[in-house]
PDB file of N, CA and C in Angstrom:
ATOM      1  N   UNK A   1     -27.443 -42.925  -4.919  1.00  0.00           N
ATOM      2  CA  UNK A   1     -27.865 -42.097  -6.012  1.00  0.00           C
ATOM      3  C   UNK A   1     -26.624 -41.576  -6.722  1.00  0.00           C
ATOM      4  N   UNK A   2     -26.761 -41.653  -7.989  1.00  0.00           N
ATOM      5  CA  UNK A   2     -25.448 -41.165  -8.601  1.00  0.00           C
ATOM      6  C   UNK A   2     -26.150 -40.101  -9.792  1.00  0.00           C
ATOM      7  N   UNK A   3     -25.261 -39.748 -10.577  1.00  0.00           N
ATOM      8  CA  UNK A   3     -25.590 -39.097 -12.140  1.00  0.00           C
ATOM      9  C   UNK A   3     -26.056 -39.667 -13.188  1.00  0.00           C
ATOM     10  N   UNK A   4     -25.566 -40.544 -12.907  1.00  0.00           N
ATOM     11  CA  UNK A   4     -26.003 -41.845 -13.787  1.00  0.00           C
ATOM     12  C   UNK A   4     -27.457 -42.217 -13.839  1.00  0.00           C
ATOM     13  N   UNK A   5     -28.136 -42.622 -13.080  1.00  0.00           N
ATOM     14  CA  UNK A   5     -29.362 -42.431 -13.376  1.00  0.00           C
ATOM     15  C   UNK A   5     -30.457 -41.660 -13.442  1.00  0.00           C
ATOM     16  N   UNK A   6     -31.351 -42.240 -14.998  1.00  0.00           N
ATOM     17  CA  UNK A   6     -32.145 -41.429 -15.519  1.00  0.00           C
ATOM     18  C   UNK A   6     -33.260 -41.963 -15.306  1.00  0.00           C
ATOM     19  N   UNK A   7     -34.306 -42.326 -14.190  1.00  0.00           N
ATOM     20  CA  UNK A   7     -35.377 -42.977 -13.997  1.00  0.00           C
ATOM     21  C   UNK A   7     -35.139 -43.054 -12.804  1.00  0.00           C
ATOM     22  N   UNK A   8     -36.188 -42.368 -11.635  1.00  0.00           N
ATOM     23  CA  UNK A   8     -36.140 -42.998 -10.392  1.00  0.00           C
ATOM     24  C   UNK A   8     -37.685 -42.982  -9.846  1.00  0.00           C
ATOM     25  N   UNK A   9     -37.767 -44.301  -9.660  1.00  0.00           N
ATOM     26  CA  UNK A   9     -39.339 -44.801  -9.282  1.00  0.00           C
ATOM     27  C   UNK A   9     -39.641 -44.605  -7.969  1.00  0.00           C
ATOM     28  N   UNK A  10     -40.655 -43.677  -7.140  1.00  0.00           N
ATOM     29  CA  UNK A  10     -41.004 -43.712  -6.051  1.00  0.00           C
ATOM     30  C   UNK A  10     -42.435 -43.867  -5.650  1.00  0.00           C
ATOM     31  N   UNK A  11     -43.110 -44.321  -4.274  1.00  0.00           N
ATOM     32  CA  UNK A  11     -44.230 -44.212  -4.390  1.00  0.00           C
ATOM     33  C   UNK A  11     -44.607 -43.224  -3.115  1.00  0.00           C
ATOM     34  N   UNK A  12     -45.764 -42.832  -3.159  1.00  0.00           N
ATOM     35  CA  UNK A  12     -46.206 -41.364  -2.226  1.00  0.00           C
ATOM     36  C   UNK A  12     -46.665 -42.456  -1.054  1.00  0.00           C
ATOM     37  N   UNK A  13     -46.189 -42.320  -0.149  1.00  0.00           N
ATOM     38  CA  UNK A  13     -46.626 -43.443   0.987  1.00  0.00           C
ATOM     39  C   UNK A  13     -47.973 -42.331   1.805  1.00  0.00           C
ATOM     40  N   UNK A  14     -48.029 -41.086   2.009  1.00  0.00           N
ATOM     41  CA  UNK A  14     -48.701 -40.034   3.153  1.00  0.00           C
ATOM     42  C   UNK A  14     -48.839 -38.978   2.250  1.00  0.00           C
ATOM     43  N   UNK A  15     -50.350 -38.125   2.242  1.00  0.00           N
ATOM     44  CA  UNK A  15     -50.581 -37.420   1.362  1.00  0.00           C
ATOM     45  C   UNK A  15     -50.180 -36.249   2.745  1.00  0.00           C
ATOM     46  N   UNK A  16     -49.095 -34.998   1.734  1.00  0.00           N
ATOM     47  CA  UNK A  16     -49.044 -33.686   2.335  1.00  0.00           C
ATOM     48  C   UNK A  16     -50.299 -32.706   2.294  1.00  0.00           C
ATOM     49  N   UNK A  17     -50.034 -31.532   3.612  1.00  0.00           N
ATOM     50  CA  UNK A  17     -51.431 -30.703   3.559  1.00  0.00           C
ATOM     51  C   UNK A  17     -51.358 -30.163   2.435  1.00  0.00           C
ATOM     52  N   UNK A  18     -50.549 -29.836   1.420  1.00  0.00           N
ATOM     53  CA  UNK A  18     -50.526 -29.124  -0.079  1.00  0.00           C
ATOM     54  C   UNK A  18     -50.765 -29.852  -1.128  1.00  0.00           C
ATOM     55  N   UNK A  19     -51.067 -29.991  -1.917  1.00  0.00           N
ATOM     56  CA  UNK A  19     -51.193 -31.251  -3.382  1.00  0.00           C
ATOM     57  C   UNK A  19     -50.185 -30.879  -3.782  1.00  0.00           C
ATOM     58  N   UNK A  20     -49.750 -31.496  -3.977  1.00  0.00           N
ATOM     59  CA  UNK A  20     -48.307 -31.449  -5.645  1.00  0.00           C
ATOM     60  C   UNK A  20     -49.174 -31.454  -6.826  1.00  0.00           C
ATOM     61  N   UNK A  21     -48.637 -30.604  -7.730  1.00  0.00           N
ATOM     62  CA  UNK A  21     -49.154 -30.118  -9.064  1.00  0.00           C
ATOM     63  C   UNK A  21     -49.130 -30.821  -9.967  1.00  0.00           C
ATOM     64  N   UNK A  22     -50.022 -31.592 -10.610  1.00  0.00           N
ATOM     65  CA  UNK A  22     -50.003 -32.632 -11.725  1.00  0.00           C
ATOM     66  C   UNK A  22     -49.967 -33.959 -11.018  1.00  0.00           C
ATOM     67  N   UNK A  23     -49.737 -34.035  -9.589  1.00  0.00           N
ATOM     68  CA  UNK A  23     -49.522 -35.698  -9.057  1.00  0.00           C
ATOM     69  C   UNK A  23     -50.728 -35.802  -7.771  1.00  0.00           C
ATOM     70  N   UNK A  24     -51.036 -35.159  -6.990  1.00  0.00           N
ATOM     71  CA  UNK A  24     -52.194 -35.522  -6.703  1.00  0.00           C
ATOM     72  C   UNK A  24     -53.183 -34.457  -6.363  1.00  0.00           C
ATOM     73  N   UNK A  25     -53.586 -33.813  -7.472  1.00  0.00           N
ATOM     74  CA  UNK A  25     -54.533 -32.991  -7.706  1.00  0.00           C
ATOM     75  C   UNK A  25     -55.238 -33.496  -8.660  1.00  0.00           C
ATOM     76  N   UNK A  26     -54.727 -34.481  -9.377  1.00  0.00           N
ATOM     77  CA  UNK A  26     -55.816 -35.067  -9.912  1.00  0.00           C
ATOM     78  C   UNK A  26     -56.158 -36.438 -10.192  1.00  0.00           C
ATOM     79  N   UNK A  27     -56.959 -36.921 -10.663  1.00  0.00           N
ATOM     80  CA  UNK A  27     -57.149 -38.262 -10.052  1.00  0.00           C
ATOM     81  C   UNK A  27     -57.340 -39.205 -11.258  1.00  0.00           C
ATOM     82  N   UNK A  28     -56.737 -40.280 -11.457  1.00  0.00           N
ATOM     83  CA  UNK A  28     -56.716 -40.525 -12.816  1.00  0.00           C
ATOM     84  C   UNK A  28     -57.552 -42.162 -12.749  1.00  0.00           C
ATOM     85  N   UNK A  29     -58.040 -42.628 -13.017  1.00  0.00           N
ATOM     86  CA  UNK A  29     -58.718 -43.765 -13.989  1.00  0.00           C
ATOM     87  C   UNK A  29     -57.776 -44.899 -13.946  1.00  0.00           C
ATOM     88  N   UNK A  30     -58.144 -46.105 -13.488  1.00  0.00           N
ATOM     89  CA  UNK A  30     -57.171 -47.536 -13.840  1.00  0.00           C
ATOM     90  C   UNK A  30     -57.666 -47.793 -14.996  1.00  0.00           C
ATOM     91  N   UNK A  31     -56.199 -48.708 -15.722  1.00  0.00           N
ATOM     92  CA  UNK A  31     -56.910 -48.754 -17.128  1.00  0.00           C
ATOM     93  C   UNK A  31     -56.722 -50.250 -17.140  1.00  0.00           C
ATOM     94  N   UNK A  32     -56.754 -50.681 -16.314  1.00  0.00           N
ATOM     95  CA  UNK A  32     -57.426 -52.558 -16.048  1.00  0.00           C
ATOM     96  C   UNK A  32     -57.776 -52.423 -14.517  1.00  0.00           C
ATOM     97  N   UNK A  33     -58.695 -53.140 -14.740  1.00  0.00           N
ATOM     98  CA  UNK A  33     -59.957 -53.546 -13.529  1.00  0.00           C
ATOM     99  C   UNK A  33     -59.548 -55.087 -13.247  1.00  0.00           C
ATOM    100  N   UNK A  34     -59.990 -55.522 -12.535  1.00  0.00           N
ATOM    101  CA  UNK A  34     -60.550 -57.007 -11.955  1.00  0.00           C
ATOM    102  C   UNK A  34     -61.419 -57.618 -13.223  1.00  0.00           C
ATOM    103  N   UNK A  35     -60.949 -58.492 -13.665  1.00  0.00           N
ATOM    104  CA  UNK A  35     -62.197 -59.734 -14.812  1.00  0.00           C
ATOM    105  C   UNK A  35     -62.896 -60.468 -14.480  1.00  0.00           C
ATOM    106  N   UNK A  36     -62.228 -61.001 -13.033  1.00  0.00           N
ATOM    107  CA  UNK A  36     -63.615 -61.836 -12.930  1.00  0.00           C
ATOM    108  C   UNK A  36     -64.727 -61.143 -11.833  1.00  0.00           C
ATOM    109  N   UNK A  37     -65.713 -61.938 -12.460  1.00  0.00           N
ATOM    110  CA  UNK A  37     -67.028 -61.514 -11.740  1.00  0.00           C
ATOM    111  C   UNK A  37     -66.955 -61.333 -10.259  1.00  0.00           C
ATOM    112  N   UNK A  38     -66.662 -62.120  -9.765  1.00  0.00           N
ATOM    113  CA  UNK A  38     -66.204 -62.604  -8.097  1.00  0.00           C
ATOM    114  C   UNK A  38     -65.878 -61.242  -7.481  1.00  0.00           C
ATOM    115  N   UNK A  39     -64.568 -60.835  -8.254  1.00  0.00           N
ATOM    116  CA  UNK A  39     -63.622 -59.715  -7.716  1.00  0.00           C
ATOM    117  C   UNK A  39     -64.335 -58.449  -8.033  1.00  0.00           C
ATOM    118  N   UNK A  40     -65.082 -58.652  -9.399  1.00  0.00           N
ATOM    119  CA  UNK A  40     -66.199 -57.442  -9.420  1.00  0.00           C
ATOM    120  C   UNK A  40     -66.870 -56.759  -8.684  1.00  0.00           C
ATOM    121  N   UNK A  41     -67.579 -58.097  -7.971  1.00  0.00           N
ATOM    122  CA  UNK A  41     -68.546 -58.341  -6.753  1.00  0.00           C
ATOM    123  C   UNK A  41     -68.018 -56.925  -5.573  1.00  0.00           C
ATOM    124  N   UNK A  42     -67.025 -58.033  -5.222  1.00  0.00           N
ATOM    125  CA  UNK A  42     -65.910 -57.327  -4.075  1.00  0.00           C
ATOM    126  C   UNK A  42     -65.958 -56.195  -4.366  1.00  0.00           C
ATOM    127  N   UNK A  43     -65.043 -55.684  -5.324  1.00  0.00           N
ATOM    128  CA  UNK A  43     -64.849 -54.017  -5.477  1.00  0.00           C
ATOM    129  C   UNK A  43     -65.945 -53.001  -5.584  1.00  0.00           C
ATOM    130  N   UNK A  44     -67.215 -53.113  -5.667  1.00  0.00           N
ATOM    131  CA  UNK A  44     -68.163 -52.478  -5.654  1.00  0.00           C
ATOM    132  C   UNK A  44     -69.465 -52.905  -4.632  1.00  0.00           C
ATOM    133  N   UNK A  45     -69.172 -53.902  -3.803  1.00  0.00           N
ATOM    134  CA  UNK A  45     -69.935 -54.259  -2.960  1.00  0.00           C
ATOM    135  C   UNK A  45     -71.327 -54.598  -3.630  1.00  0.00           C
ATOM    136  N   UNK A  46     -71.474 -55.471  -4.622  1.00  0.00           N
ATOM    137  CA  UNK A  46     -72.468 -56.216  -5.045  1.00  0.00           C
ATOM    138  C   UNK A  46     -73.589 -57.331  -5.074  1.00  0.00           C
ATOM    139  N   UNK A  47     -74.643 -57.465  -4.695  1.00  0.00           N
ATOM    140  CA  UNK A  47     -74.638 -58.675  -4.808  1.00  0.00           C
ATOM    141  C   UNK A  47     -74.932 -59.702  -5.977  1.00  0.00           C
ATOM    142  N   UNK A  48     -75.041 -61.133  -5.731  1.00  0.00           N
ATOM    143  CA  UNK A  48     -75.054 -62.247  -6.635  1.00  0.00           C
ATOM    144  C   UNK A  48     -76.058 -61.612  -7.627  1.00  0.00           C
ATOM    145  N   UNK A  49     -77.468 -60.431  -7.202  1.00  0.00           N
ATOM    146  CA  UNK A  49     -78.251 -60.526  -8.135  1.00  0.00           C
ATOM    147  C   UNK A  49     -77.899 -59.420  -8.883  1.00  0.00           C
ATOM    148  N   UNK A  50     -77.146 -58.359  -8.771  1.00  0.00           N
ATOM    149  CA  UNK A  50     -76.704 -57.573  -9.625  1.00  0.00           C
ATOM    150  C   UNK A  50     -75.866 -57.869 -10.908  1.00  0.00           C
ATOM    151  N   UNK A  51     -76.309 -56.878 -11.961  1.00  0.00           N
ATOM    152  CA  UNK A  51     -75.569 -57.435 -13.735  1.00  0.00           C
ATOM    153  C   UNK A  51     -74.037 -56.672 -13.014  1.00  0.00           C
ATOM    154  N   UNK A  52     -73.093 -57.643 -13.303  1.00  0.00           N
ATOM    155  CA  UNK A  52     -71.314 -57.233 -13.003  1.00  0.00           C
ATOM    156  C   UNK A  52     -71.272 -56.272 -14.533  1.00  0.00           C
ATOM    157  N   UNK A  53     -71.561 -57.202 -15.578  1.00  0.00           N
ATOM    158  CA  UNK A  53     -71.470 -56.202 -16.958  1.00  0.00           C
ATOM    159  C   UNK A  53     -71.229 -54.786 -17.290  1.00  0.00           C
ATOM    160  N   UNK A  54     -72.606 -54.113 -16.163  1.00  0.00           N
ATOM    161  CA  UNK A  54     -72.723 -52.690 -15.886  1.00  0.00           C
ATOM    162  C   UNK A  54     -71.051 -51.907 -15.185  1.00  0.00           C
ATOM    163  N   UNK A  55     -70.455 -52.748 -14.622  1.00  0.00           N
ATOM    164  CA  UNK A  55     -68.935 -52.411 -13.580  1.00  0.00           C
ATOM    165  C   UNK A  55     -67.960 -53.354 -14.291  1.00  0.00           C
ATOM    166  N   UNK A  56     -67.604 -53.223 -15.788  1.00  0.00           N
ATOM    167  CA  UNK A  56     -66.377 -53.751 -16.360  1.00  0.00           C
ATOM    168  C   UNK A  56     -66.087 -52.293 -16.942  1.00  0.00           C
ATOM    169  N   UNK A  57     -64.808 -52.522 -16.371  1.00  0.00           N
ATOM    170  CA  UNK A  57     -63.578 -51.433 -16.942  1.00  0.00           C
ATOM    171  C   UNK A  57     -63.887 -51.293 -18.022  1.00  0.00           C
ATOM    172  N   UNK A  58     -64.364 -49.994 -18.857  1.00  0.00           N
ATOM    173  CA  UNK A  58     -64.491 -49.528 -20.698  1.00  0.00           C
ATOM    174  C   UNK A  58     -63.298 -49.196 -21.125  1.00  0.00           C
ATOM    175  N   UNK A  59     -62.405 -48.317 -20.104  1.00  0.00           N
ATOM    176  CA  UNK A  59     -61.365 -47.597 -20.621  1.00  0.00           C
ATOM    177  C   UNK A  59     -60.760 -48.399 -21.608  1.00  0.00           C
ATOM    178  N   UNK A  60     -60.442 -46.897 -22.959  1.00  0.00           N
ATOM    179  CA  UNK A  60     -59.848 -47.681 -24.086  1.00  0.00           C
ATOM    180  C   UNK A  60     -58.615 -46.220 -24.090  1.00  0.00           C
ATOM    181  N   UNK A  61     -57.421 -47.107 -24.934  1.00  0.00           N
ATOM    182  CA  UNK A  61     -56.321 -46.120 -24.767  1.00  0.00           C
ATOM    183  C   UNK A  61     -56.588 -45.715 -26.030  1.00  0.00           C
ATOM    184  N   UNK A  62     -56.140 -44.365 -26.181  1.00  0.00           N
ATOM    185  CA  UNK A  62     -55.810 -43.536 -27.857  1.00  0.00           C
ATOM    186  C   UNK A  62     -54.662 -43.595 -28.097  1.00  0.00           C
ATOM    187  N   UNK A  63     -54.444 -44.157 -29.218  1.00  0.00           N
ATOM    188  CA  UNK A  63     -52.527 -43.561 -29.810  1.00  0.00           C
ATOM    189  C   UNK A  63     -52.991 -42.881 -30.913  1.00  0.00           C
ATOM    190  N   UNK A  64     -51.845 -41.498 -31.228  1.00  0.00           N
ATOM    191  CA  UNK A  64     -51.731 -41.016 -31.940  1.00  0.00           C
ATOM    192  C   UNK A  64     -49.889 -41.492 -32.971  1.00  0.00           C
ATOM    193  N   UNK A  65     -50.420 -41.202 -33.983  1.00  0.00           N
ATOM    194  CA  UNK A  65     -48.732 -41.211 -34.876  1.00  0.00           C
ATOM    195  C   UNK A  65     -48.206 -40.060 -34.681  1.00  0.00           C
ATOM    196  N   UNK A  66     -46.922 -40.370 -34.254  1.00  0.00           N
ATOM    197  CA  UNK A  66     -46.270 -38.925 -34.378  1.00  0.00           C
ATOM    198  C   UNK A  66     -45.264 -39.057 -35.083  1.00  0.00           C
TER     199      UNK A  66
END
């Protein structure tokens, strides 16, 4: 680790008995899912006769101009 860098990527391997504020107190939304049907299946425990349609990712992003 030096001064030099401005970006350091980590990931939370073990959640502490306290939440950290803004990082896991709250719970945020993937904003891509699985496409195909198959993997649909899987992630929601579906079967063949259920519509997948109903379990495709909607999330849409907003940009604003600044």
């Amino acid at each position: 680790m030096s001064q030099d860098l401005s970006v350091l990527n980590l990931v939370i391997l073990k959640k502490a008995e306290k939440d950290l504020p803004g990082l896991t107190d709250t719970e945020k939304p993937r904003m891509k899912g699985p496409t195909r049907a198959s993997k649909i299946r899987k992630l929601f425990n579906l079967t063949k006769d259920d519509d997948v349609r109903k379990y495709v990712n909607t999330y849409r992003r907003k940009f604003t101009n600044t």
